[in-house]
PDB file of N, CA and C in Angstrom:
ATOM      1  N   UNK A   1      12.796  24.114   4.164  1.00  0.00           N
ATOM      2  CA  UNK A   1      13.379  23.133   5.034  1.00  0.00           C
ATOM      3  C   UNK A   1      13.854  21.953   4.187  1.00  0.00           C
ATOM      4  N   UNK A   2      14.949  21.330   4.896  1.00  0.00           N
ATOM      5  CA  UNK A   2      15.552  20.312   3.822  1.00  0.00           C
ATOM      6  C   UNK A   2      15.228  18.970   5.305  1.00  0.00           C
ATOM      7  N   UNK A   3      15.220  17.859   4.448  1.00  0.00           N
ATOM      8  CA  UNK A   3      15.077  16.616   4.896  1.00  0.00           C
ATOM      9  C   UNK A   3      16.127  15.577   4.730  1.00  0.00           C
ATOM     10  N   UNK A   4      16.722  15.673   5.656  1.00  0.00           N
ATOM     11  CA  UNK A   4      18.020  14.177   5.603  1.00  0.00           C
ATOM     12  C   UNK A   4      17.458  13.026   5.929  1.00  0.00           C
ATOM     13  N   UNK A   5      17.652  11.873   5.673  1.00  0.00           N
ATOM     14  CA  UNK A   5      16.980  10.595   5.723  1.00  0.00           C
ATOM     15  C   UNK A   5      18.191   9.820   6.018  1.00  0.00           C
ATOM     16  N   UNK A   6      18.527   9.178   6.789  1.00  0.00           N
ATOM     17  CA  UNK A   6      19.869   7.755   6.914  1.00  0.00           C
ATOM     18  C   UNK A   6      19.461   6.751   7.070  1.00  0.00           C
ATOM     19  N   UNK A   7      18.974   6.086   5.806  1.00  0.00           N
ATOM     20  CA  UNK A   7      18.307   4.924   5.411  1.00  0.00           C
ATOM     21  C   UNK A   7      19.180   3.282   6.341  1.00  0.00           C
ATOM     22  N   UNK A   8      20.366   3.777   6.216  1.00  0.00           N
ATOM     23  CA  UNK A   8      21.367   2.890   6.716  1.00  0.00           C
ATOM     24  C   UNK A   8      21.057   2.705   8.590  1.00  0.00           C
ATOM     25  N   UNK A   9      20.379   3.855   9.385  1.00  0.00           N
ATOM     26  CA  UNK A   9      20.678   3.918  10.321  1.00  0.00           C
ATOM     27  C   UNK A   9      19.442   3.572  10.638  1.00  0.00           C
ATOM     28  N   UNK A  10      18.395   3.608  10.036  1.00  0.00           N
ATOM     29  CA  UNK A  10      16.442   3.918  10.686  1.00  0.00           C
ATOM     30  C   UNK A  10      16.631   1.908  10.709  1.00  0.00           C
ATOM     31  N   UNK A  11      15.475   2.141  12.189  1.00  0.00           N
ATOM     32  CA  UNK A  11      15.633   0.888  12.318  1.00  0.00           C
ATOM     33  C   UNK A  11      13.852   0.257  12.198  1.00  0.00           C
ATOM     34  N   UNK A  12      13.366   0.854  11.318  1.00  0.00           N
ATOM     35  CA  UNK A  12      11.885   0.763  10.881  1.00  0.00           C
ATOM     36  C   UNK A  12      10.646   0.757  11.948  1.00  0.00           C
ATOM     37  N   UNK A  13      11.267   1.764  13.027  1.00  0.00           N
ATOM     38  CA  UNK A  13       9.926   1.717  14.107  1.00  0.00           C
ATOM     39  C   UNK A  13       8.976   2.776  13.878  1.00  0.00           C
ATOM     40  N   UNK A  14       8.787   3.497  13.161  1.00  0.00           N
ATOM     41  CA  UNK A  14       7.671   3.831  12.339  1.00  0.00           C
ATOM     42  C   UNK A  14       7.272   5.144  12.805  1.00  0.00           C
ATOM     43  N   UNK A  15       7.928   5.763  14.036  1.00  0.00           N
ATOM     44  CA  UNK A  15       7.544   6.666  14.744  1.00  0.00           C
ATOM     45  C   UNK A  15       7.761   8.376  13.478  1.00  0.00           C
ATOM     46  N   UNK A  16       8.276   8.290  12.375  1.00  0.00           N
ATOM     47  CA  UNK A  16       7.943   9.364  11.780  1.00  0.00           C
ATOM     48  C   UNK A  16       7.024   9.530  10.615  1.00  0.00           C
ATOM     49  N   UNK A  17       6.299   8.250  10.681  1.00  0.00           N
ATOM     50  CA  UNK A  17       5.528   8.366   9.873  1.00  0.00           C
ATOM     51  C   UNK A  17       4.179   8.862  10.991  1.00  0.00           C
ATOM     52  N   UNK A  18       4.184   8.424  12.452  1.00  0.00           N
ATOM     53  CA  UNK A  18       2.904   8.393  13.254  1.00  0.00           C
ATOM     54  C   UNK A  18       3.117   9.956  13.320  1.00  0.00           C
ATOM     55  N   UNK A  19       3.988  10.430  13.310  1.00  0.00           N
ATOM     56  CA  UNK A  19       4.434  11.873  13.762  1.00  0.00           C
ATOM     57  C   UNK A  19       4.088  13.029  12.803  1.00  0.00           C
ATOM     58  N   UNK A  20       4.158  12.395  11.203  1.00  0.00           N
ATOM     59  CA  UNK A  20       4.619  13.445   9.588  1.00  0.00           C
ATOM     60  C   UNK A  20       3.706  12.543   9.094  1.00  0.00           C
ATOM     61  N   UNK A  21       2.556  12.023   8.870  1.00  0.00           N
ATOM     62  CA  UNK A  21       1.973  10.995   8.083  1.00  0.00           C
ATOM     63  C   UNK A  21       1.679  11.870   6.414  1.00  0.00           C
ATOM     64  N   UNK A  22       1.566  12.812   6.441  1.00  0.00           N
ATOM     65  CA  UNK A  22       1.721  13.499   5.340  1.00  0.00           C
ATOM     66  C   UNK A  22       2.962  13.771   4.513  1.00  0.00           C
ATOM     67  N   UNK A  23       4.114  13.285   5.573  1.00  0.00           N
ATOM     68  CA  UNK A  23       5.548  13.707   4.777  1.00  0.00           C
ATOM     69  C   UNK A  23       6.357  12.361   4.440  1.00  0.00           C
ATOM     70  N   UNK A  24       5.888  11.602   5.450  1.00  0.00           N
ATOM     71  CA  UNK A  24       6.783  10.535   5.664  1.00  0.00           C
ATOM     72  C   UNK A  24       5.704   8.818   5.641  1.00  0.00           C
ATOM     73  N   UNK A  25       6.639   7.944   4.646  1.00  0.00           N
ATOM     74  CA  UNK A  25       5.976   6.695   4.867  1.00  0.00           C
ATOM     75  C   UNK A  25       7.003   5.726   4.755  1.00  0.00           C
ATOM     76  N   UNK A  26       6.784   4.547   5.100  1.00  0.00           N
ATOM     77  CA  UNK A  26       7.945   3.174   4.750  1.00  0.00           C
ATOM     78  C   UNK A  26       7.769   2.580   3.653  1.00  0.00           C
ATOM     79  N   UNK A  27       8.707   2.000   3.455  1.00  0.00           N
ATOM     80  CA  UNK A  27       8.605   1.199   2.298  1.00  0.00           C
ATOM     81  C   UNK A  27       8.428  -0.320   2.106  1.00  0.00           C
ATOM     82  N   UNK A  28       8.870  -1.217   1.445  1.00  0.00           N
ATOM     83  CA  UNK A  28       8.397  -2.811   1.844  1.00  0.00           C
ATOM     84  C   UNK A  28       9.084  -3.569   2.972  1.00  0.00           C
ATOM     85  N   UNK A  29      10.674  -2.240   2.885  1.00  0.00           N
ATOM     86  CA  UNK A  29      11.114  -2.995   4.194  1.00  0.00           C
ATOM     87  C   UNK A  29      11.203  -2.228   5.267  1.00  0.00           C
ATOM     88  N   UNK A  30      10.350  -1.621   4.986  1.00  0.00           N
ATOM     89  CA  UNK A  30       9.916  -0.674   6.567  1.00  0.00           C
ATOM     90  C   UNK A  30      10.628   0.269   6.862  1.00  0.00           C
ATOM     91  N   UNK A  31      11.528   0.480   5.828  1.00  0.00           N
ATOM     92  CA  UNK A  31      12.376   1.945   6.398  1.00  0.00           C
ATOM     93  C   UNK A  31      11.734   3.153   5.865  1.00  0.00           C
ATOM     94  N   UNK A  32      12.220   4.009   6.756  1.00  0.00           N
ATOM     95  CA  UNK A  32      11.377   5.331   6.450  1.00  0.00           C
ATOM     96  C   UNK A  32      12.028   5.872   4.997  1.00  0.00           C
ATOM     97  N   UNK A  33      10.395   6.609   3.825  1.00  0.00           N
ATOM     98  CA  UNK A  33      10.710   7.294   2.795  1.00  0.00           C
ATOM     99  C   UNK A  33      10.105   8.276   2.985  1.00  0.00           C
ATOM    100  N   UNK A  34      10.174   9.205   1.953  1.00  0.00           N
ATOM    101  CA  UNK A  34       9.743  10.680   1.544  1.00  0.00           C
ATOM    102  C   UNK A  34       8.373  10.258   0.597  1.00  0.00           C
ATOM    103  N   UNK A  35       7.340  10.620   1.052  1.00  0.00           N
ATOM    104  CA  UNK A  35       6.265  11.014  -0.192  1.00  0.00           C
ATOM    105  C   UNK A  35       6.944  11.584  -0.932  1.00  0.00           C
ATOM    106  N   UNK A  36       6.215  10.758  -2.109  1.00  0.00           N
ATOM    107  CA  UNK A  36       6.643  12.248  -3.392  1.00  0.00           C
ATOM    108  C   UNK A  36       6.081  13.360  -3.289  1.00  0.00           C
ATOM    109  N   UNK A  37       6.980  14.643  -3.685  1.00  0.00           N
ATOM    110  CA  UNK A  37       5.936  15.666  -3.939  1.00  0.00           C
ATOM    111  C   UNK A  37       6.062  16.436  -2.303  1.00  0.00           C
ATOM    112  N   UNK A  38       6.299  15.765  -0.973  1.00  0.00           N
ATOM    113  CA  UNK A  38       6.831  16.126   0.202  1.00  0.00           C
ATOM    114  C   UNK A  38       8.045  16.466   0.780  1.00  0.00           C
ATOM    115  N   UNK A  39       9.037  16.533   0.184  1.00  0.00           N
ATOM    116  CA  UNK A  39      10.189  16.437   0.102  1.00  0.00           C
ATOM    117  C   UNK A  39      10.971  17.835   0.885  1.00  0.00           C
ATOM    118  N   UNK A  40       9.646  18.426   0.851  1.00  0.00           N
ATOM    119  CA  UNK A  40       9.945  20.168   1.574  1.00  0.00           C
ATOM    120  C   UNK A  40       9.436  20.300   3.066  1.00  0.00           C
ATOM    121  N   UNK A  41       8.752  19.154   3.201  1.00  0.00           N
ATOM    122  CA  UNK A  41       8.477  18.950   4.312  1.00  0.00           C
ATOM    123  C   UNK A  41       7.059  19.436   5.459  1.00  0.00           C
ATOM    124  N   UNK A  42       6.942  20.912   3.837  1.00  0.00           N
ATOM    125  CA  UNK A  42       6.005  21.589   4.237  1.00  0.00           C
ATOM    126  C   UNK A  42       3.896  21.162   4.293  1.00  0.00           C
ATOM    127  N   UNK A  43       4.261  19.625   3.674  1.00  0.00           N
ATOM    128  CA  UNK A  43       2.879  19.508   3.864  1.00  0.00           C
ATOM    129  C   UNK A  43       2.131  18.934   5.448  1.00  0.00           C
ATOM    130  N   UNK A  44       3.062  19.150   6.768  1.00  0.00           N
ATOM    131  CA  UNK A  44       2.634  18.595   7.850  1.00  0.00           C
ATOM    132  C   UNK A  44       3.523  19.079   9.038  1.00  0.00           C
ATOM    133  N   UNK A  45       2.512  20.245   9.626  1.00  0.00           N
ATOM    134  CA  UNK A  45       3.029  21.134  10.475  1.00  0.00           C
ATOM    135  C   UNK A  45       3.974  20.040  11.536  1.00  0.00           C
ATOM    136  N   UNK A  46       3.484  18.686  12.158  1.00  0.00           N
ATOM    137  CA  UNK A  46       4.665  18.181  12.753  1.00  0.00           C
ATOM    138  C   UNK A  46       5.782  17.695  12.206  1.00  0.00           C
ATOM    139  N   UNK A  47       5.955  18.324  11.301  1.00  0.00           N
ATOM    140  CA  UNK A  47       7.323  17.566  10.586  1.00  0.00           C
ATOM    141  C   UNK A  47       8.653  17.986  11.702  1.00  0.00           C
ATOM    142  N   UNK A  48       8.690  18.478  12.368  1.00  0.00           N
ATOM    143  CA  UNK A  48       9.642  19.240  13.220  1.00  0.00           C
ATOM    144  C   UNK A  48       9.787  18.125  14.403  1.00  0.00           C
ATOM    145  N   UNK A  49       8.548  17.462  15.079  1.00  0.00           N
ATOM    146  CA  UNK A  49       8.489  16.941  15.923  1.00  0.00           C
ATOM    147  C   UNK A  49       9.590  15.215  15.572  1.00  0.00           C
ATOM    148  N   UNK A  50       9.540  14.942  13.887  1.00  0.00           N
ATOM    149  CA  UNK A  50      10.065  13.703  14.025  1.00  0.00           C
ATOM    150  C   UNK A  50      11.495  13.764  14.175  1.00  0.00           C
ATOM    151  N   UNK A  51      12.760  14.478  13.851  1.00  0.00           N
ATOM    152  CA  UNK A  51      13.932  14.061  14.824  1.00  0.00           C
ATOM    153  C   UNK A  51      14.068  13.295  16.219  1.00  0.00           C
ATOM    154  N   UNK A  52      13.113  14.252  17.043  1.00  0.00           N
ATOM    155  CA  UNK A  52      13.188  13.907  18.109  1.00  0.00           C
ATOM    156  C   UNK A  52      12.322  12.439  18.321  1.00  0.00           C
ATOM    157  N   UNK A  53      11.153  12.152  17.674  1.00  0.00           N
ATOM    158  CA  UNK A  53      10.906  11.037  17.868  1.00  0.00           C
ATOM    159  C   UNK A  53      11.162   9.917  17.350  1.00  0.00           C
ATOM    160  N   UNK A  54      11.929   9.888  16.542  1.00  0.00           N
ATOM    161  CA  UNK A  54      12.892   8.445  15.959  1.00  0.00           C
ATOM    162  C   UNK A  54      13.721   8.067  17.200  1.00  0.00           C
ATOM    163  N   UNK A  55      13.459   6.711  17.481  1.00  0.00           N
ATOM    164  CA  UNK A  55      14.677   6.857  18.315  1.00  0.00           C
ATOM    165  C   UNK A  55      15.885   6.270  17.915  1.00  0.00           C
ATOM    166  N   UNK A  56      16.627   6.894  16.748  1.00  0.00           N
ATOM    167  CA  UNK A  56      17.630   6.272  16.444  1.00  0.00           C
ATOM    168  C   UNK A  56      17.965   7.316  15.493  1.00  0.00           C
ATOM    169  N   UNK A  57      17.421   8.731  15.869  1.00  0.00           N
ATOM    170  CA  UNK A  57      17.611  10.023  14.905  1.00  0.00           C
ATOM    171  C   UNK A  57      18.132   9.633  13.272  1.00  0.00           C
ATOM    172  N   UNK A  58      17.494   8.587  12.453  1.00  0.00           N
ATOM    173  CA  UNK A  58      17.411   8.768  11.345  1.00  0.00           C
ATOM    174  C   UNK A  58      17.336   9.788  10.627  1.00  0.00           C
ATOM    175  N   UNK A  59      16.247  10.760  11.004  1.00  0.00           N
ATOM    176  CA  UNK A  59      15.551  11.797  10.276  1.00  0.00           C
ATOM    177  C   UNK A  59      16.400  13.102  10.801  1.00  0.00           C
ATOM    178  N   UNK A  60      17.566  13.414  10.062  1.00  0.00           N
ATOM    179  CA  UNK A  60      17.391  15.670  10.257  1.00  0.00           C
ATOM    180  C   UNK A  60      17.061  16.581   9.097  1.00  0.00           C
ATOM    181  N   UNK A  61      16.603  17.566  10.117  1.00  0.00           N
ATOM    182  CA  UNK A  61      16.166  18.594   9.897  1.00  0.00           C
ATOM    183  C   UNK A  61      17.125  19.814   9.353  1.00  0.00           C
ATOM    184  N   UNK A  62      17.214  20.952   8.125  1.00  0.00           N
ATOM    185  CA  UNK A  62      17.408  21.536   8.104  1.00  0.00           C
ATOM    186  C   UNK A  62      16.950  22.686   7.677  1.00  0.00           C
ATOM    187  N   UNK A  63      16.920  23.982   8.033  1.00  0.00           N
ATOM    188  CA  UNK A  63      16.311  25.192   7.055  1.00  0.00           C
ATOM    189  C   UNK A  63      16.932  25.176   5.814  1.00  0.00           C
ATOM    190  N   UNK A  64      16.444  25.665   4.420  1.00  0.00           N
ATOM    191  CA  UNK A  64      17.139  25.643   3.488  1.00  0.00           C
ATOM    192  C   UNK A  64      17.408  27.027   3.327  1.00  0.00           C
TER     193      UNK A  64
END
């Protein structure tokens, strides 16, 4: 699985980190990043669930 991020668009409400806390964290200015080393997405079976819960679809999803 591949991970798109639109740093430009996330409006730092935190909802994919509550969702992926294993995949996903913010940074100093609160926008959503990638753990290192997570980048596959595969370390947190809800990783699927955060598209839908951003509400400002920052985060897609793709199979690789």
């Amino acid at each position: 699985m591949r991970i798109t991020i639109d740093r430009d668009r996330c409006i730092g409400a935190g909802q994919c980190v509550l969702a992926a806390p294993a995949v996903f964290t913010q940074d100093d200015d609160g926008l959503v990043t990638l753990l290192p080393g997570h980048e596959d997405g595969t370390a947190d079976p809800h990783v699927r669930d955060v598209p839908m819960a951003c509400p400002v679809q920052a985060v897609a999803l793709a199979d690789a």
